[in-house]
C-alpha atoms as a PDB file:
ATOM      1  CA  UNK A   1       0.098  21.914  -9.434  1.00  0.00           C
ATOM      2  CA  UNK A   2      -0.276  21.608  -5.425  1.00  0.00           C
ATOM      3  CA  UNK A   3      -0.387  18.045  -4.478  1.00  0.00           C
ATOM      4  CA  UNK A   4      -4.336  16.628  -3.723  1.00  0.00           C
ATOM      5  CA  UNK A   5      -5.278  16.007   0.344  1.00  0.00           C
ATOM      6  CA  UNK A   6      -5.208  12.178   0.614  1.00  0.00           C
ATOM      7  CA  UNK A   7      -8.228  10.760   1.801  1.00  0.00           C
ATOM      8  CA  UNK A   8      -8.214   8.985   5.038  1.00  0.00           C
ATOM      9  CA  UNK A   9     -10.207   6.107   6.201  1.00  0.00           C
ATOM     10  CA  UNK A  10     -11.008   5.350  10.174  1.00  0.00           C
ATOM     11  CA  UNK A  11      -8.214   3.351  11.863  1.00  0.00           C
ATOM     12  CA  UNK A  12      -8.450  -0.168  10.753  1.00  0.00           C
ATOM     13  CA  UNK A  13      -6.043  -3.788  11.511  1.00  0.00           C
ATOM     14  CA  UNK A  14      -4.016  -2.665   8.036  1.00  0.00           C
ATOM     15  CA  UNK A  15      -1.831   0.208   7.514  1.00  0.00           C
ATOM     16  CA  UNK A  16      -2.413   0.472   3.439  1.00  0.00           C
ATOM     17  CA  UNK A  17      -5.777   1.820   2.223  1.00  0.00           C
ATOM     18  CA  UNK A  18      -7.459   1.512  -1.296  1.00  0.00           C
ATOM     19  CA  UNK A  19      -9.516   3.541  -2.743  1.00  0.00           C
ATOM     20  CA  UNK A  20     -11.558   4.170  -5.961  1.00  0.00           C
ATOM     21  CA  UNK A  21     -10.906   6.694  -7.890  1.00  0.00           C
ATOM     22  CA  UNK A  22     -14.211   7.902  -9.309  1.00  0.00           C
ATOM     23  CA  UNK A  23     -12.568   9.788 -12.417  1.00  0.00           C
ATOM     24  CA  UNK A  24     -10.676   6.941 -13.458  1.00  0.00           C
ATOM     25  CA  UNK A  25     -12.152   4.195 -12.347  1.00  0.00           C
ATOM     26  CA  UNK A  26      -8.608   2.692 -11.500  1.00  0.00           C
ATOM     27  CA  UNK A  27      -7.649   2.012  -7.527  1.00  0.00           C
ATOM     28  CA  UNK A  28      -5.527   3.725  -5.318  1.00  0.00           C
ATOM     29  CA  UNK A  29      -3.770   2.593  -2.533  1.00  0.00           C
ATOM     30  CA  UNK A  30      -2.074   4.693   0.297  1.00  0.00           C
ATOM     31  CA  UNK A  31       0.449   2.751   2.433  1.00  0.00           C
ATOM     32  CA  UNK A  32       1.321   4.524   5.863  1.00  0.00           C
ATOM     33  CA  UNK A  33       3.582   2.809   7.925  1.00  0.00           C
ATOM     34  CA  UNK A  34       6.846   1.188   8.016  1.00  0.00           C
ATOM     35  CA  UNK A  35       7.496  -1.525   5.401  1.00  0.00           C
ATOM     36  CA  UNK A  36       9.459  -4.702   6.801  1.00  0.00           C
ATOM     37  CA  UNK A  37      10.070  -7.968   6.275  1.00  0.00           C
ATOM     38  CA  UNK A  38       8.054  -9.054   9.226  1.00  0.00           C
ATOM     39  CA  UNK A  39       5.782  -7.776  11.871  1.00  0.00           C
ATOM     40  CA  UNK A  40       6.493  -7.296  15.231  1.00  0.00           C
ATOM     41  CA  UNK A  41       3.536  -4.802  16.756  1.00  0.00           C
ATOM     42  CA  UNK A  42       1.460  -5.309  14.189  1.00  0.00           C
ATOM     43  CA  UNK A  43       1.621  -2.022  12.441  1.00  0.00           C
ATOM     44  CA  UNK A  44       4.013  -3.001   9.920  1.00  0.00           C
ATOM     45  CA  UNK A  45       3.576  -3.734   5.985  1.00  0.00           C
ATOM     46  CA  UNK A  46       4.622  -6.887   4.928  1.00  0.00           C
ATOM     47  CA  UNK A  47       4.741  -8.634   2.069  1.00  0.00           C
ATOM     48  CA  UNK A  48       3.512 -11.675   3.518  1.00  0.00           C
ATOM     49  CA  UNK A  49       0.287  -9.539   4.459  1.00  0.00           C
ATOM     50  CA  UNK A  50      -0.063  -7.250   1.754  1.00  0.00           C
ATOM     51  CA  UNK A  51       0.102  -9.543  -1.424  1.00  0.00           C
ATOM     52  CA  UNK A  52      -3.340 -11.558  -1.106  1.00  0.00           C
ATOM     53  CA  UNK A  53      -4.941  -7.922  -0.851  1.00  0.00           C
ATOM     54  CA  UNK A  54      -3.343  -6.729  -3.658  1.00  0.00           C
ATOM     55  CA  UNK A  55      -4.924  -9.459  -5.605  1.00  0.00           C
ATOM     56  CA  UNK A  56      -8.222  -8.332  -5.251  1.00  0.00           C
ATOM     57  CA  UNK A  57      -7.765  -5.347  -7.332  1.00  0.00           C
ATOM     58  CA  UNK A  58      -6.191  -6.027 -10.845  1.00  0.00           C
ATOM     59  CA  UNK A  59      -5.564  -3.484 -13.285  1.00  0.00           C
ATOM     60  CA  UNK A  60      -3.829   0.164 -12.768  1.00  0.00           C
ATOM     61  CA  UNK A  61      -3.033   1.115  -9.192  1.00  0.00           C
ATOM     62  CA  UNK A  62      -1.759   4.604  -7.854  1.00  0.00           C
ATOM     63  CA  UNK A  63       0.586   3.971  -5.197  1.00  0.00           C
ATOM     64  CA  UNK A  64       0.912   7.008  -2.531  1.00  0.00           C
ATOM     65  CA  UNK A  65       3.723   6.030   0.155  1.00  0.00           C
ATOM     66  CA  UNK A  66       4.166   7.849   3.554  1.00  0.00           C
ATOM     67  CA  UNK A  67       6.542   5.456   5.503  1.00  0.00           C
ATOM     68  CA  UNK A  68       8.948   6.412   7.458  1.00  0.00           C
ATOM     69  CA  UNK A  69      10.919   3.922   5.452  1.00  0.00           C
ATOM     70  CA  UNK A  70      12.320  -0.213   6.751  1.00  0.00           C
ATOM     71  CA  UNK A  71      13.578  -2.713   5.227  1.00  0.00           C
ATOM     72  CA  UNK A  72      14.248  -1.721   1.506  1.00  0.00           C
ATOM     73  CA  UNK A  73      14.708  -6.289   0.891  1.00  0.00           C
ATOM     74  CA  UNK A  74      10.886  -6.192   2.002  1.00  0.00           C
ATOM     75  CA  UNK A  75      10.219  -3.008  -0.496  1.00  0.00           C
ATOM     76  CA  UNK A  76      11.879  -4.665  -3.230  1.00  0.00           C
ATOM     77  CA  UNK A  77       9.385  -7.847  -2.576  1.00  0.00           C
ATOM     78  CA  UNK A  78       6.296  -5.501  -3.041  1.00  0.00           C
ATOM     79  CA  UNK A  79       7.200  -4.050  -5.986  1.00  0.00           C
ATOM     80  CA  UNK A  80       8.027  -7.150  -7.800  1.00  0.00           C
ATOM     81  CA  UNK A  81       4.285  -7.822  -6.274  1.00  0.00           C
ATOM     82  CA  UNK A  82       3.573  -4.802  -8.425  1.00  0.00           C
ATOM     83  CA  UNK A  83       5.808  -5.875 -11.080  1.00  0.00           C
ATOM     84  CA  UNK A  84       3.978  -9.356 -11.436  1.00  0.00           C
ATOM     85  CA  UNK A  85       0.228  -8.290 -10.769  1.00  0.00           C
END
């Protein structure tokens, strides 16, 4: 099976991205950027930043990571946010 083109939104102030997934009906969420415990340029996911929007969408969530990797303390905090939701 050949892995599916990830569908990209216009730049916006985060660096995650949900989206719907019509089949399912479950969201999806694309994080592309660093992950760290805090944010220096802005371009950085936090957890600080990133739990109040994960909030807004309970149920199953796809996760699809391209990060150059960071601070694996600040990982660990977002997937306990996973963990927890």
């Amino acid at each position: 099976m050949f892995p599916r083109a990830i569908p990209r939104s216009p730049p916006a102030t985060t660096f995650w991205n949900w989206i719907k997934n019509e089949e399912t009906g479950e969201s999806e969420l694309y994080l592309d950027s660093a992950i760290s415990d805090e944010t220096w340029f802005g371009d950085e996911i936090t957890p600080a930043n990133f739990k109040s929007e994960l909030l807004k969408h309970p149920g199953n969530v796809t996760v699809w990571i391209n990060s150059p990797g960071g601070d694996v303390f600040a990982a660990h905090a977002i997937h306990n946010l996973f963990i927890n939701n």
